[in-house]
Protein backbone atom coordinates (compact mmCIF):
# COMPACT_ATOMS: atom_id res chain seq x y z
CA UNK A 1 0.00 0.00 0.00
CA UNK A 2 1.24 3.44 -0.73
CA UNK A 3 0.02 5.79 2.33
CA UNK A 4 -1.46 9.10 1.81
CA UNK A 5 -0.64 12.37 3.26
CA UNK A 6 -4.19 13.71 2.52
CA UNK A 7 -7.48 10.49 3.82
CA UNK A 8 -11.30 10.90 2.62
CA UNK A 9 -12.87 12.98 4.58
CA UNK A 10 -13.24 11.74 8.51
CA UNK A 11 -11.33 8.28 7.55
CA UNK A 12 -10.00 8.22 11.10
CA UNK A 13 -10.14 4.53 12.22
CA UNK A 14 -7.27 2.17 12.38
CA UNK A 15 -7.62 -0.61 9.78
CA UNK A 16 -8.34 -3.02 12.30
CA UNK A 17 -10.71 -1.09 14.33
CA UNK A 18 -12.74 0.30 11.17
CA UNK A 19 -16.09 -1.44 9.63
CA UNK A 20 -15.38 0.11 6.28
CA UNK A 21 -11.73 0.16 4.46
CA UNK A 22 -11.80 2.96 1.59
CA UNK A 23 -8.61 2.66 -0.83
CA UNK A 24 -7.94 4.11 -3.85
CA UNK A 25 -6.27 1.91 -7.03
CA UNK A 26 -4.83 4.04 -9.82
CA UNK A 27 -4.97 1.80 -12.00
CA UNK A 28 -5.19 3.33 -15.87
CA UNK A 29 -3.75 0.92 -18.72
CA UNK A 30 -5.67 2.94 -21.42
CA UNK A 31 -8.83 4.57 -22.24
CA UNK A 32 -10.40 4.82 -24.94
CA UNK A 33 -10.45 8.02 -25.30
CA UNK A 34 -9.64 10.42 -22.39
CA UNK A 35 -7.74 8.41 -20.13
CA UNK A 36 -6.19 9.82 -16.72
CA UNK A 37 -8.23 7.71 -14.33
CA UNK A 38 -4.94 7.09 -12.38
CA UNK A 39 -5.71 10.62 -10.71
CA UNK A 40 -9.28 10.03 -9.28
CA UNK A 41 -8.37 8.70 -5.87
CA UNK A 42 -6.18 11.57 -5.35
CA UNK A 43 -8.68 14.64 -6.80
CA UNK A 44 -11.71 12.74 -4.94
CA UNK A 45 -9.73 13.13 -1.65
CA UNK A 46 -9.12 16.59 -2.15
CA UNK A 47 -12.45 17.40 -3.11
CA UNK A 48 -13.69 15.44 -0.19
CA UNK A 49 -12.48 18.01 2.09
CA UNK A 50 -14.55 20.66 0.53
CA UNK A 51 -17.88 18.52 2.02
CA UNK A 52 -19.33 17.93 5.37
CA UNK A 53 -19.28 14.84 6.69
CA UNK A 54 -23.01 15.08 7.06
CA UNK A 55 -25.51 13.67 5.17
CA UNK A 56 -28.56 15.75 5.05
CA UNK A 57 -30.25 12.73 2.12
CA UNK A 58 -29.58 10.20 4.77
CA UNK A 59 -29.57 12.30 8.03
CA UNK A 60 -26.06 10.27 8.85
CA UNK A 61 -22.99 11.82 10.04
CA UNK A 62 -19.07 9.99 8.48
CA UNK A 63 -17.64 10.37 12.05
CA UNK A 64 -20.32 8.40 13.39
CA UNK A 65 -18.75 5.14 11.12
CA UNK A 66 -15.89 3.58 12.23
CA UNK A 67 -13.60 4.56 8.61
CA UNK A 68 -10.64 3.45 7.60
CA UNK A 69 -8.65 5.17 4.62
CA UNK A 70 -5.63 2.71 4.05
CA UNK A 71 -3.78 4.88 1.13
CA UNK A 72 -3.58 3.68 -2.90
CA UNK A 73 -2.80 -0.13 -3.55
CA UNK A 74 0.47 -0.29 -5.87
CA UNK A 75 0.22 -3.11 -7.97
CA UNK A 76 2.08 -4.30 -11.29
CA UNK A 77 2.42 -2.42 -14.79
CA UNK A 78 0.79 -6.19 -16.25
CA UNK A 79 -2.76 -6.15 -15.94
CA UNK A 80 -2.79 -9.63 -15.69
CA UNK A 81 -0.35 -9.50 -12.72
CA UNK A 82 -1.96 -6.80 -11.35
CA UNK A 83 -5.50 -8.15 -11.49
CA UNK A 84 -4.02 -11.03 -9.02
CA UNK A 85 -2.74 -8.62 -7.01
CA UNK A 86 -6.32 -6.72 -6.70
CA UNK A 87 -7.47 -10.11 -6.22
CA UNK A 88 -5.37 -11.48 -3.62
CA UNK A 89 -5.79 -7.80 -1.20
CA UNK A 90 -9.51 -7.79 -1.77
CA UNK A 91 -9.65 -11.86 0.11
CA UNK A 92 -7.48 -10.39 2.84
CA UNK A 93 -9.82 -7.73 3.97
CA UNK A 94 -12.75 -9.66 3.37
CA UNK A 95 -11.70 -12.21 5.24
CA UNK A 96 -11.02 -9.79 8.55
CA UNK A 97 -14.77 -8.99 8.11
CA UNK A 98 -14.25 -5.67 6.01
CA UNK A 99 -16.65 -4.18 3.79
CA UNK A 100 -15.06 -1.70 1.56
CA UNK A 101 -15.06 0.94 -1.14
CA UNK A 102 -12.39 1.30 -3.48
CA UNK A 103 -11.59 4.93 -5.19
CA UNK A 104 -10.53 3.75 -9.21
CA UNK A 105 -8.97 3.74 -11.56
CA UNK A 106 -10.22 2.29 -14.53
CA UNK A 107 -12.59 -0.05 -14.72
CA UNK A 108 -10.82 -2.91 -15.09
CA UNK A 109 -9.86 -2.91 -11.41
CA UNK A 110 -13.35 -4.62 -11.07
CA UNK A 111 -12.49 -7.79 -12.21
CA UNK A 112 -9.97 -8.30 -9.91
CA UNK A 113 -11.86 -7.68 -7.00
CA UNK A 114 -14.24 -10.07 -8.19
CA UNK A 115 -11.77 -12.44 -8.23
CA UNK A 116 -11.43 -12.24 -4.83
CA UNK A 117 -14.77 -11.71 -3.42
CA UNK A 118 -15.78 -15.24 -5.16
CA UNK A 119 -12.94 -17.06 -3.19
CA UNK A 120 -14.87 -16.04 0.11
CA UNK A 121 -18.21 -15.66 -1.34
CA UNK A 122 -18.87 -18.24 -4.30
CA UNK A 123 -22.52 -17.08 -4.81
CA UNK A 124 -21.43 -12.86 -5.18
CA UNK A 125 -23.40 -11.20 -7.44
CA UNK A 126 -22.50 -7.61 -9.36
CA UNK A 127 -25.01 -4.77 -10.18
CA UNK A 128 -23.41 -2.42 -12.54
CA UNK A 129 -24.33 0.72 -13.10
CA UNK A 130 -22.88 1.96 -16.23
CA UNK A 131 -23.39 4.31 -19.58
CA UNK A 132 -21.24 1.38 -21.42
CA UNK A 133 -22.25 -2.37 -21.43
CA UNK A 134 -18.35 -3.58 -21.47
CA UNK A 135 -19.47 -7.01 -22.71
CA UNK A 136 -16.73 -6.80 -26.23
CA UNK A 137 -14.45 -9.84 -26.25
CA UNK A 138 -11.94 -7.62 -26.71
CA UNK A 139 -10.99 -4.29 -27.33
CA UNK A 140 -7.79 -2.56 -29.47
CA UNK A 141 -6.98 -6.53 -29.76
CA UNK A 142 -6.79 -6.49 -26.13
CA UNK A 143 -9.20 -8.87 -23.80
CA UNK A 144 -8.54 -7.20 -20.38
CA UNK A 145 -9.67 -3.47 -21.12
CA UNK A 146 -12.37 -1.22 -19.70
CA UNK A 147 -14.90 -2.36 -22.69
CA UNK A 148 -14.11 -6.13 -21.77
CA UNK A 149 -13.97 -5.90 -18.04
CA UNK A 150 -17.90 -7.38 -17.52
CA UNK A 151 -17.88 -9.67 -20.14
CA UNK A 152 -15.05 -10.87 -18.20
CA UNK A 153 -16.84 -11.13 -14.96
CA UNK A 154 -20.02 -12.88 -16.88
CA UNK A 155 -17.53 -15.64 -17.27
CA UNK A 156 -16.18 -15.47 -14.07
CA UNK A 157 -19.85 -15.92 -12.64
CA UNK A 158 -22.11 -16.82 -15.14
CA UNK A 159 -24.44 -14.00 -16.87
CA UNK A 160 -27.19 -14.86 -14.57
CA UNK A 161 -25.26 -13.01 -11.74
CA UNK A 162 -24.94 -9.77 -13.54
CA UNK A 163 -27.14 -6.94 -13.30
CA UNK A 164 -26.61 -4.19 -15.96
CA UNK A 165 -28.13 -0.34 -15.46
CA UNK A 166 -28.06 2.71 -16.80
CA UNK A 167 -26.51 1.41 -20.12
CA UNK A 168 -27.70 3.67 -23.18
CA UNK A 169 -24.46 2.49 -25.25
CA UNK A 170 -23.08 -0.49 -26.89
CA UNK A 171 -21.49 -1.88 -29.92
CA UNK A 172 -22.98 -4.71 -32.41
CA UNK A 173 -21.08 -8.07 -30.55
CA UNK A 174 -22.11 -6.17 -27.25
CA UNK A 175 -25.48 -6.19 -28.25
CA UNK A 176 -25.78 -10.17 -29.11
CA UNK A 177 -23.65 -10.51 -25.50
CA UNK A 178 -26.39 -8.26 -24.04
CA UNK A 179 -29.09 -10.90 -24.82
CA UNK A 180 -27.05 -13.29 -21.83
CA UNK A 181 -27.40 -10.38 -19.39
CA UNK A 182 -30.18 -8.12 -17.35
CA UNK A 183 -30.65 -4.77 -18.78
CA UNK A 184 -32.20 -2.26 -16.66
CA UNK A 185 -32.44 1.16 -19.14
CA UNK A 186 -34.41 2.60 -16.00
CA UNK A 187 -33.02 4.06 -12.76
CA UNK A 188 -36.71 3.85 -11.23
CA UNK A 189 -37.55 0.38 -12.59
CA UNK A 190 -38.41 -2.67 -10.27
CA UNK A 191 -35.29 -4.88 -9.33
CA UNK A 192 -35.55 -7.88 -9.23
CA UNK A 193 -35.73 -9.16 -5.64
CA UNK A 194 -34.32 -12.90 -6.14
CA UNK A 195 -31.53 -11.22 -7.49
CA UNK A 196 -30.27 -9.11 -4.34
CA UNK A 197 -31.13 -11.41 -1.66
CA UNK A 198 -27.47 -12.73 -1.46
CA UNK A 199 -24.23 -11.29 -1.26
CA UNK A 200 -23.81 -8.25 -3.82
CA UNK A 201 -21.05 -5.85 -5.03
CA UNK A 202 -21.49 -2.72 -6.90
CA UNK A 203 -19.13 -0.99 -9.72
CA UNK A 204 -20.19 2.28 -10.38
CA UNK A 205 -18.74 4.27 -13.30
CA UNK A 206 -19.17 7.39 -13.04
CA UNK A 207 -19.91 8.17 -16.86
CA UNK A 208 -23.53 7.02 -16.01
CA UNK A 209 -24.21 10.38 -15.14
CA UNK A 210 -25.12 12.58 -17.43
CA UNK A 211 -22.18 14.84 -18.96
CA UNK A 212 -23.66 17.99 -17.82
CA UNK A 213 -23.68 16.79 -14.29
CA UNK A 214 -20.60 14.88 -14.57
CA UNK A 215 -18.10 15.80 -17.84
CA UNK A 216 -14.72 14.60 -16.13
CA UNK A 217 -14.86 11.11 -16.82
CA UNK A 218 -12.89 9.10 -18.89
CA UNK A 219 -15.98 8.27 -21.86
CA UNK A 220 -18.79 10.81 -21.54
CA UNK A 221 -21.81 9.77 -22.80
CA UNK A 222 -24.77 11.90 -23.54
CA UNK A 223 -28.33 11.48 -22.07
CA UNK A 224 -27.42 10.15 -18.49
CA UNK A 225 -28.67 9.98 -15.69
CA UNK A 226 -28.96 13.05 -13.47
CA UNK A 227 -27.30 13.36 -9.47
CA UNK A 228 -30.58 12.92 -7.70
CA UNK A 229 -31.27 9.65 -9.91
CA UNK A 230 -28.04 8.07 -9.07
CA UNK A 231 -28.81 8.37 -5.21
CA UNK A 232 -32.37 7.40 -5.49
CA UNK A 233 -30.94 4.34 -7.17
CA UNK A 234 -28.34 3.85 -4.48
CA UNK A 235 -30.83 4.35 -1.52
CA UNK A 236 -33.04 1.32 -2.87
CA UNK A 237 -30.27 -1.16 -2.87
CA UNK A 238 -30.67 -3.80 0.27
CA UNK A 239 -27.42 -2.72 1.98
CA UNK A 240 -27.05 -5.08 4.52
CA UNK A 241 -26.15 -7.61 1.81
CA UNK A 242 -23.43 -5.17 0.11
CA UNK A 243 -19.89 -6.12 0.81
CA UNK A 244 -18.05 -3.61 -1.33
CA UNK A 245 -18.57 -1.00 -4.20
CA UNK A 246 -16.37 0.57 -6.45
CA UNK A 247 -16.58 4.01 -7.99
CA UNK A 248 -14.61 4.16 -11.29
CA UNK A 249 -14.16 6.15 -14.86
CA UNK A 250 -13.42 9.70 -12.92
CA UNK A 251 -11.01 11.44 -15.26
CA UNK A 252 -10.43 14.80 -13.25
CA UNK A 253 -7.71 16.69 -15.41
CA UNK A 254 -10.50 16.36 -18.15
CA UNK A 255 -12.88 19.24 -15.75
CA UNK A 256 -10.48 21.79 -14.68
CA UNK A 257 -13.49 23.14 -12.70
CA UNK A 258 -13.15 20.28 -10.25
CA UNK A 259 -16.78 20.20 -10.11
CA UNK A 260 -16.40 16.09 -10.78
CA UNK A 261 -13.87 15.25 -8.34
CA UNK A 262 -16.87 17.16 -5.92
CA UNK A 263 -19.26 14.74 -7.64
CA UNK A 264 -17.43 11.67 -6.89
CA UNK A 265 -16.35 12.50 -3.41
CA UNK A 266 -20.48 12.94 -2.64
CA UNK A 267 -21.20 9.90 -4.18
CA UNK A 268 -18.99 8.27 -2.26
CA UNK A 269 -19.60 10.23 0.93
CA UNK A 270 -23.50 8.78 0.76
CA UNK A 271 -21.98 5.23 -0.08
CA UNK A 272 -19.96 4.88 2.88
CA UNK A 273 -22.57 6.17 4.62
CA UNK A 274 -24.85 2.86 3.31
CA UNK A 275 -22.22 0.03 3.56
CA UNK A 276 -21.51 1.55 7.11
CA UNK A 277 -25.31 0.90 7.98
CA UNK A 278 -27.08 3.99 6.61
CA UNK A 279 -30.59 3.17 5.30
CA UNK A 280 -31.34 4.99 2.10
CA UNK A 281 -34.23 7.48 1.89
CA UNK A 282 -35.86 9.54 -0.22
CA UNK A 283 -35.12 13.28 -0.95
């Protein structure tokens, strides 16, 4: 782990007296297009600081959480290497009873921590929330990329396991893979209940808002979804069955404004908040 000077806002716990471990991965092997997600966890930090630590959505306070901001995992320049890697720290904390959120980085880190979750927890499920589908066999003749990285975990679970929303883009192989997925194109629509009622983890990339709300991410995508929709969506997840989320895709250098490095830190501010016990409610 590579420590840092500056934590998430009111990370104060020691790892082994926190219920929630928040780390950042930096991990960018390519975009395709803006790239730069290897400065998220650091922006998001920064911007965090700029909050309160109070929720007024959930009426929940950070320093009433026992936090724990560990610093940025350094892992290899081979995503193959480094995907064990993600793996391998992801089992460790799981198996000291951590939940956790983890600041990306590209979305490939997911895979890896997928990896790991299904050594401790065979029956995980993911719920992504997503502009892009990233069910392409492979992308710029590479298989482990940002556009492969859930057709990856498909096979690492089975499709039935997978819960797609938000998605409003995809190529013509993503839409035959599509047909082996759910598809929710609705943030208000009815889940599925069967599907949450066991162990869950959620990757959130960020370009599912909508460009206006959010433009620093690493593939905007018009027509998304707005800030209010995204935590609506989060606040009717079952929480108590979350182990771990990650929030991905944030390409800060690409809004000088910093207005979504503020965006992310929120969203993550009200996500702690949940996996530390927060009910969700409405606005």
């Amino acid at each position: 782990m590579q420590p840092q000077l500056l934590r998430f806002l009111s990370s104060k716990a020691e790892l082994e007296k926190s219920k929630v471990v928040l780390w950042g991965c930096p991990l960018d092997f390519g975009s395709s297009w803006k790239g730069g997600a290897r400065f998220a966890p650091t922006a998001i930090r920064e911007a965090s600081w700029n909050l309160e630590s109070f929720s007024p959505y959930l009426g929940k306070d950070l320093e009433e959480i026992a936090l724990s901001d560990i610093g940025d995992l350094t892992v290899s320049g081979d995503p193959k290497k480094a995907l064990e890697e993600i793996a391998s720290f992801v089992e460790d904390l799981l198996k000291k009873g951590k939940k956790t959120l983890i600041i990306g980085g590209e979305h490939l880190l997911s895979l890896g921590v997928i990896k790991g979750l299904k050594k401790v927890y065979p029956d995980i499920r993911v719920l992504q929330i997503d502009a892009h589908a990233d069910l392409r066999d492979e992308y710029l003749e590479n298989a482990f990329s940002h556009a492969t990285v859930i057709k990856k975990i498909t096979q690492e679970l089975g499709p039935s396991r997978v819960f797609q929303v938000g998605i409003r883009s995809w190529e013509g192989e993503e839409r035959k893979n599509r047909e082996t997925v759910f598809l929710g194109e609705n943030p208000f629509f009815s889940l599925h209940p069967g599907f949450f009622q066991g162990p869950l983890y959620v990757t959130l990339d960020m370009d599912v808002l909508d460009p206006s709300v959010c433009p620093g991410v690493t593939t905007p995508e018009p027509g998304g979804w707005s800030f209010k929709d995204l935590l609506y969506f989060l606040y009717s997840l079952p929480w108590e069955n979350v182990l771990g989320m990650d929030v991905v895709e944030l390409s800060p250098q690409s809004d000088p404004s910093g207005t979504s490095a503020m965006v992310g830190a929120k969203v993550i501010r009200e996500s702690l908040l949940l996996l530390g016990g927060g009910n969700g409610r409405s606005f």
